[in-house]
Protein backbone atom coordinates (compact mmCIF):
# COMPACT_ATOMS: atom_id res chain seq x y z
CA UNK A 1 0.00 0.00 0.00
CA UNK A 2 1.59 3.44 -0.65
CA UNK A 3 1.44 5.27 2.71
CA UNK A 4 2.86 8.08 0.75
CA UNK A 5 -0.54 9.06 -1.07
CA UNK A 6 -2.68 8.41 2.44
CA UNK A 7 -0.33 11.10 4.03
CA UNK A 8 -0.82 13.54 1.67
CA UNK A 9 -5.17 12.79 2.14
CA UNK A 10 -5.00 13.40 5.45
CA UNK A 11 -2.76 16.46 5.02
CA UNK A 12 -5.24 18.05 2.20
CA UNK A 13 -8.39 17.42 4.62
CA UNK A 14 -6.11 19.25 7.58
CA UNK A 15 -6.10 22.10 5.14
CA UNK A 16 -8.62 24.79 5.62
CA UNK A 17 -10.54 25.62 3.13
CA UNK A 18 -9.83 29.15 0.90
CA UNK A 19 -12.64 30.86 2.02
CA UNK A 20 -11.39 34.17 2.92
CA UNK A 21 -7.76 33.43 1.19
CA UNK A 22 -7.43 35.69 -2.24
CA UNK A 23 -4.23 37.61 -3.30
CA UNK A 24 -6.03 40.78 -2.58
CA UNK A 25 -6.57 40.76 1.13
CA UNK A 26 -2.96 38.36 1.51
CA UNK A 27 -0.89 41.54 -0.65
CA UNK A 28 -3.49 44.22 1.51
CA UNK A 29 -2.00 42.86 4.80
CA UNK A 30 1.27 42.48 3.84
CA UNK A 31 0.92 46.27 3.18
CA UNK A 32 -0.10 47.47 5.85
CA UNK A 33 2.94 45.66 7.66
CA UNK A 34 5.26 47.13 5.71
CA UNK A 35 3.70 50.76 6.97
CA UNK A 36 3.36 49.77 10.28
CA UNK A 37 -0.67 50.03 10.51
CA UNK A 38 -3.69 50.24 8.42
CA UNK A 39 -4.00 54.06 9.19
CA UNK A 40 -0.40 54.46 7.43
CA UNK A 41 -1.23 52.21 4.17
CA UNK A 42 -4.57 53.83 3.27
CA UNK A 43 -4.28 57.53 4.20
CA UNK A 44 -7.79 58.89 5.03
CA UNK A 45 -9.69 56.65 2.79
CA UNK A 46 -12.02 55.75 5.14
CA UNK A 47 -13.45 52.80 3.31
CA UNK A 48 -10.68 51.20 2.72
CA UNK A 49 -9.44 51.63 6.31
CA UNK A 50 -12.82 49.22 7.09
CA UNK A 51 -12.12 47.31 4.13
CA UNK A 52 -8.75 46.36 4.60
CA UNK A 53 -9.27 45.75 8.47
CA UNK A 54 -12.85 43.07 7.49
CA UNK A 55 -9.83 41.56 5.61
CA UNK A 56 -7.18 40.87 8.06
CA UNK A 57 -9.80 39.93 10.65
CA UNK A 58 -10.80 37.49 7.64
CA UNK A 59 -7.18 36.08 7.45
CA UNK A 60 -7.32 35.43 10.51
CA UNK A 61 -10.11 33.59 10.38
CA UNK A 62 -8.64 31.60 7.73
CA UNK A 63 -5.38 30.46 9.74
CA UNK A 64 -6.93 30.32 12.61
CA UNK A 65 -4.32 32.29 14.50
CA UNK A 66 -4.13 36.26 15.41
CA UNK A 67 -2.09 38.34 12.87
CA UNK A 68 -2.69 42.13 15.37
CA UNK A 69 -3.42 42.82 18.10
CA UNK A 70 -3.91 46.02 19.91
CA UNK A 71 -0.80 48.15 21.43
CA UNK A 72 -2.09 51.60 23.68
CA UNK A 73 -3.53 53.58 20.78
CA UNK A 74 -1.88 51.62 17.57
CA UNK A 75 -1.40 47.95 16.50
CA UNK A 76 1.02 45.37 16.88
CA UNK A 77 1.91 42.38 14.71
CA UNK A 78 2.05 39.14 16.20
CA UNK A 79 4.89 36.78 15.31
CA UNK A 80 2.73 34.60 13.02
CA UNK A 81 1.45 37.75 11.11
CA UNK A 82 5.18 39.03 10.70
CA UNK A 83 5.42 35.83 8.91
CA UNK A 84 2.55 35.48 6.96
CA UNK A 85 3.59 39.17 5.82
CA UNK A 86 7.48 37.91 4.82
CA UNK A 87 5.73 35.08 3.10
CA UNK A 88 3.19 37.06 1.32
CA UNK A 89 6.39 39.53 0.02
CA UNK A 90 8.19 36.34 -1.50
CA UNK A 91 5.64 35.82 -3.38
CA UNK A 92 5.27 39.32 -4.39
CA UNK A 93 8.99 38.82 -5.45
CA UNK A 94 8.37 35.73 -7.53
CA UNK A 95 5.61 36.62 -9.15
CA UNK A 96 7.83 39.80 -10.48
CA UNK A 97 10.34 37.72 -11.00
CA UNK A 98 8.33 35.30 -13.29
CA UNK A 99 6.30 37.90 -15.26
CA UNK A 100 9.44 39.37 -16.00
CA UNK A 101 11.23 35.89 -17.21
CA UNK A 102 8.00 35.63 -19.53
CA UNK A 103 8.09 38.97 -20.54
CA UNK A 104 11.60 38.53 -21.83
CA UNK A 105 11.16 34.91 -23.39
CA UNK A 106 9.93 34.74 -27.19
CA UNK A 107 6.39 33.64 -27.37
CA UNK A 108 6.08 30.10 -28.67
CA UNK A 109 3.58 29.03 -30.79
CA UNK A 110 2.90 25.76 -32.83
CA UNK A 111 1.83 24.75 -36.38
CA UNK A 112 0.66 21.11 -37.58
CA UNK A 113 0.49 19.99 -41.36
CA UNK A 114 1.47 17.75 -43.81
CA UNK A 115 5.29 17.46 -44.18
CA UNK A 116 4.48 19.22 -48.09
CA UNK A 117 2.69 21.98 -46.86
CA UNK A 118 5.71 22.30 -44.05
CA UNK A 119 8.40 21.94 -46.27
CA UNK A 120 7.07 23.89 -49.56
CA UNK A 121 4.52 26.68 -48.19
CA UNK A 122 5.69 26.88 -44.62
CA UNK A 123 9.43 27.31 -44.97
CA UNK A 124 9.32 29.49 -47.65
CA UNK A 125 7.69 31.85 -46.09
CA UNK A 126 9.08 31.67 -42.37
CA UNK A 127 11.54 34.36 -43.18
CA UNK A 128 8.47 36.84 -43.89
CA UNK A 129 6.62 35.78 -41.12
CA UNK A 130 9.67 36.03 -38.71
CA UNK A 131 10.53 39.40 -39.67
CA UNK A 132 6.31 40.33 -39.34
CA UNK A 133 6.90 38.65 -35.55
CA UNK A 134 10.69 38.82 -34.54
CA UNK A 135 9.90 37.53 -30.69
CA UNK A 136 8.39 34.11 -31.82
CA UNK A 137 9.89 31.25 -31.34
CA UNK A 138 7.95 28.42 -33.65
CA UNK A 139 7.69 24.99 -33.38
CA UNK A 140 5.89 23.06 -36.35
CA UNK A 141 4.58 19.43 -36.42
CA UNK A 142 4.02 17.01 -39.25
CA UNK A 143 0.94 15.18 -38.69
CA UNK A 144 -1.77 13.40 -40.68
CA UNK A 145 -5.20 15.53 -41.88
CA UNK A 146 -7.11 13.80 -38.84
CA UNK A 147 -4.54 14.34 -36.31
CA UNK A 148 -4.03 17.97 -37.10
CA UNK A 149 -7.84 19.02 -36.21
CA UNK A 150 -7.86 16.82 -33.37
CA UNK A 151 -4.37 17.89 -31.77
CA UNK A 152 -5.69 21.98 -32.33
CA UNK A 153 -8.92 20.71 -30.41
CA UNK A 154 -6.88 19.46 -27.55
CA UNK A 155 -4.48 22.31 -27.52
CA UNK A 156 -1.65 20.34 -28.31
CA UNK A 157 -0.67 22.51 -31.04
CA UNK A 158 -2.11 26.37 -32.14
CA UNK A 159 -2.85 26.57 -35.62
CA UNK A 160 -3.15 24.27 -38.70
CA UNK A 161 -2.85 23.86 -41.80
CA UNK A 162 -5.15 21.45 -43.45
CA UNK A 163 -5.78 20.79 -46.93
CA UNK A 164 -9.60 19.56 -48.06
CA UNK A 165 -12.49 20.08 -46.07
CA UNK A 166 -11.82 20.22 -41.91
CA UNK A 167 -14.37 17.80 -40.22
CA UNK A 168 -13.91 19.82 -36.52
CA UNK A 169 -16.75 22.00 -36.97
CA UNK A 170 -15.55 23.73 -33.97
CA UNK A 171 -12.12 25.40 -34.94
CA UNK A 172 -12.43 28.58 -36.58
CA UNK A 173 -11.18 28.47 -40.08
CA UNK A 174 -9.89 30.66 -42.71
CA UNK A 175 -9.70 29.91 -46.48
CA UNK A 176 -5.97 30.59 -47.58
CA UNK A 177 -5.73 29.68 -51.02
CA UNK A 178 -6.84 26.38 -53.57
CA UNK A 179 -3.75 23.57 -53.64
CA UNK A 180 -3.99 22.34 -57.36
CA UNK A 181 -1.46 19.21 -58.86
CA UNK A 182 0.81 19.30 -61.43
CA UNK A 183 3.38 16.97 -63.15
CA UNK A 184 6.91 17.96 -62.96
CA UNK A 185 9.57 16.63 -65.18
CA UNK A 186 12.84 16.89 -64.63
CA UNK A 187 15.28 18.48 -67.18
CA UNK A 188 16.80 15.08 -68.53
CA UNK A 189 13.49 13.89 -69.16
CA UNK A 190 11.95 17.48 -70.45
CA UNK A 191 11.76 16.51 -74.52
CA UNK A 192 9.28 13.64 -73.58
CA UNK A 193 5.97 15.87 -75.43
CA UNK A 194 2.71 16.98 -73.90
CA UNK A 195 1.43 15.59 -70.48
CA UNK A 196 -0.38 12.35 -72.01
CA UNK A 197 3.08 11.45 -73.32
CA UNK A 198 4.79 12.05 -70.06
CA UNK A 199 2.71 10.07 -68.30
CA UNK A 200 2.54 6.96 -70.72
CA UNK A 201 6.10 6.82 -71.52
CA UNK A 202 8.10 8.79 -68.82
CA UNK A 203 9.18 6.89 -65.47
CA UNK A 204 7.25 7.91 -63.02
CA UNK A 205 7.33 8.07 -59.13
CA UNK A 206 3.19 8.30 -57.68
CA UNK A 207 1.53 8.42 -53.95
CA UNK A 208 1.25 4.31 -53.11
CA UNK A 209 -2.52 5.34 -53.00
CA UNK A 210 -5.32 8.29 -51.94
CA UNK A 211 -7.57 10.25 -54.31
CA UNK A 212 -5.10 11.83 -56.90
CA UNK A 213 -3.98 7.94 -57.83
CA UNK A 214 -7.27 6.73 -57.69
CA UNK A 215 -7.90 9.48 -60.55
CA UNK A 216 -4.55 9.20 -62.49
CA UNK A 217 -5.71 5.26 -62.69
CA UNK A 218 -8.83 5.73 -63.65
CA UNK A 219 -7.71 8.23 -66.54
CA UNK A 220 -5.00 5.62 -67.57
CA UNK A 221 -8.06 2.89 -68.04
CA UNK A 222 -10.09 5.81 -70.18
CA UNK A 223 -7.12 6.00 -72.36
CA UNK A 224 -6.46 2.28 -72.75
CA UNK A 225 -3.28 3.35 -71.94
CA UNK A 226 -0.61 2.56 -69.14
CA UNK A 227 1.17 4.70 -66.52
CA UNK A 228 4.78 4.40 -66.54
CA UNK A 229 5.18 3.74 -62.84
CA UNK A 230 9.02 2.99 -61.71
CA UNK A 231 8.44 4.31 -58.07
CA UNK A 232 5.30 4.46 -55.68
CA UNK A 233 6.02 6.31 -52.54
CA UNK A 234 3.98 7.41 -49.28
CA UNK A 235 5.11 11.01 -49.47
CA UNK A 236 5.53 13.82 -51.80
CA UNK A 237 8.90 14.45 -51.24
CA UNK A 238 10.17 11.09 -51.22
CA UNK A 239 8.44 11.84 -55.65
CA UNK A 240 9.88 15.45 -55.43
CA UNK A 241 13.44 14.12 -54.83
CA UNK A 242 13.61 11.46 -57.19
CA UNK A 243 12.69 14.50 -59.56
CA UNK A 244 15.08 16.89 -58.76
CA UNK A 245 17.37 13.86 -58.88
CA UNK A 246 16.25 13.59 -62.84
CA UNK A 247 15.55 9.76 -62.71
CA UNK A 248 11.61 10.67 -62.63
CA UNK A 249 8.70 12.37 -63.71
CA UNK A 250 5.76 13.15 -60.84
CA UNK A 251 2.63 14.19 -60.00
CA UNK A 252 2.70 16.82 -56.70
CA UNK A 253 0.82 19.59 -55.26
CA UNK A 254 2.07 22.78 -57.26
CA UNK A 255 3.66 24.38 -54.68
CA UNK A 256 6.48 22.04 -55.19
CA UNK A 257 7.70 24.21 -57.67
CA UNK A 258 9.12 26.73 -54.61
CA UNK A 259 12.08 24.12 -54.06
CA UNK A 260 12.37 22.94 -58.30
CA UNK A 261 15.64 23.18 -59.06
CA UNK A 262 16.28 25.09 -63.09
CA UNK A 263 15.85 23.39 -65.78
CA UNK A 264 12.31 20.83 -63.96
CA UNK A 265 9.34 21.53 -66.46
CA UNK A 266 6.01 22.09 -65.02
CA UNK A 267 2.92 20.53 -67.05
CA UNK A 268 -0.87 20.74 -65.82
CA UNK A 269 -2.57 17.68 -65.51
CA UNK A 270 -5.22 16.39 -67.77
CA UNK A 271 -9.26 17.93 -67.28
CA UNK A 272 -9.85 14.29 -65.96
CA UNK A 273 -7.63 14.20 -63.48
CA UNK A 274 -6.98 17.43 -62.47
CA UNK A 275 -7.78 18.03 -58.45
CA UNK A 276 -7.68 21.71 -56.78
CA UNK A 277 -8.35 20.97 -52.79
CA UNK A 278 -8.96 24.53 -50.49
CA UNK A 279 -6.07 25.42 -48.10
CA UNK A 280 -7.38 26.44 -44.43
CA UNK A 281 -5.48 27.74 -41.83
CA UNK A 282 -7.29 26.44 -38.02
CA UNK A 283 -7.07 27.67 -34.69
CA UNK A 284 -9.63 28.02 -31.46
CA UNK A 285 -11.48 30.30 -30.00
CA UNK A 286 -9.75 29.51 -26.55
CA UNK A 287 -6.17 29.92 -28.25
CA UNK A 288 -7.86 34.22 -29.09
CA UNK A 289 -9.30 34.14 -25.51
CA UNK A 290 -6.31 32.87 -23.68
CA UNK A 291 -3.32 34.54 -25.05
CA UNK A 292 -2.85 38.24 -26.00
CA UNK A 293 -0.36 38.14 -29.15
CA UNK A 294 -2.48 34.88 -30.63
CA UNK A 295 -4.50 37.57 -33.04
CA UNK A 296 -1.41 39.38 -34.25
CA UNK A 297 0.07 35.71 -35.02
CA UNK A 298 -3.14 34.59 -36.47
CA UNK A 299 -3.57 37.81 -39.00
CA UNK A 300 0.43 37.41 -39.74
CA UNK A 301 -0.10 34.00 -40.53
CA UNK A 302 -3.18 35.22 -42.49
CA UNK A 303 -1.29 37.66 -44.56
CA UNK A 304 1.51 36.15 -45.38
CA UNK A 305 0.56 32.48 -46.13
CA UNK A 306 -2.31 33.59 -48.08
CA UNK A 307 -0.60 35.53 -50.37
């Protein structure tokens, strides 16, 4: 049995409750200490003479011990108030102390989305969007398009990106921009003719599966024709390498062609097959409610990503 957690029951029901404990009347009392009496810390304000001395009387209620007692025509401090007044200016101290660490640290903030959208939209960009907000420090996540809603909805991460059509009807969206697919073809392969051609005849590197080679198949059967396929791969830049690499041709989301090296040919895809998917950026209500700078990130991230 772990003796351990029945200690610490019995010392949380010793504990009195925190009626009558709040900041206010703890940081009141320790004021008046440090004047030497309640007359000294409020001036004339007559209310707050009656105010501050309900409080104390209130404190003392809550410890169960005398903080002042009377002294001719003044007050005294007892020992235990003395204390609680020393403890009460610690905290004072730390709490300084800590608003100023966080005051000085960069705000941190979090983005989730697919490693394409990190690695071709995202990074990009993250010069412009450093520059917009110099005192961030960012932190960005690949994830899947489930995980991304549901890790915003926990508050695991801030924002998102997510391609298609969010299914947390919760997070507040914004539309950024449509992700269309093209195919790229690396220089030594650039005399292979139109995009038919390229696709019949050129070495190709596709996703293993999902909607765009569902529709590239289904095009290739319409054609009575076959897809060169030398590569299948479970991410677009595993397909974007082999291109800039020149040993194949691919299909990938357009804005691929931020990190195409000279000389890779972009071709639109046939009417068929052709796919254009809305870009959103996601956050939360909390994330506005809960921290001052999120709407200057947010309208930053706005800006600049949806330009």
């Amino acid at each position: 049995m772990d003796y351990s957690y029945l200690n610490y029951k019995v010392m949380i029901k010793k504990l009195p409750p925190l009626k009558n404990l709040s900041l206010d009347r703890l940081r009141n009392f320790a004021e008046v200490v440090r004047r030497g009496g309640i007359t000294a810390a409020t001036g004339d304000d007559l209310s707050r003479q009656a105010l501050i001395s309900r409080q104390i009387g209130e404190l003392a209620s809550h410890f169960e011990v005398e903080l002042i007692r009377r002294s001719g025509r003044g007050l005294a401090f007892t020992p235990a108030g003395a204390q609680l007044a020393r403890l009460v200016t610690e905290l004072e101290r730390g709490l300084d102390d800590l608003r100023g660490a966080v005051k000085a640290a960069p705000a941190a903030y979090s983005i989730a989305a697919s490693n394409s959208v990190l690695h071709w939209m995202l990074l990009p960009k993250l010069k412009a969007i450093s520059t917009a907000l110099p005192a961030v420090k960012w932190t960005f996540h690949h994830e899947g398009s489930r995980a991304i809603g549901d890790k915003i909805t926990m508050g695991e991460v801030n924002f998102g990106l997510f391609i298609g059509t969010p299914s947390h009807t919760t997070l507040k969206r914004r539309f950024l921009g449509n992700v269309e697919y093209s195919v790229f073809v690396p220089a030594s392969l650039s005399n292979a003719g139109d995009t038919a051609t390229v696709l019949r005849d050129c070495p190709l590197a596709l996703p293993i599966g999902g909607s765009l080679r569902v529709a590239l198949d289904t095009w290739a059967k319409k054609q009575k024709t076959d897809l060169t396929i030398r590569l299948e791969v479970d991410s677009y830049l595993q397909a974007a390498d082999a291109v800039t690499r020149g040993t194949h041709a691919a299909v990938l989301p357009s804005l691929a062609s931020t990190s195409m090296p000279k000389g890779v040919r972009s071709m639109p895809l046939p009417a068929q097959v052709a796919q254009r998917r809305k870009l959103w950026l996601l956050w939360t209500d909390r994330l506005i409610r809960t921290r001052g700078s999120a709407v200057e990130v947010r309208d930053v991230l706005l800006r600049t990503l949806g330009e």
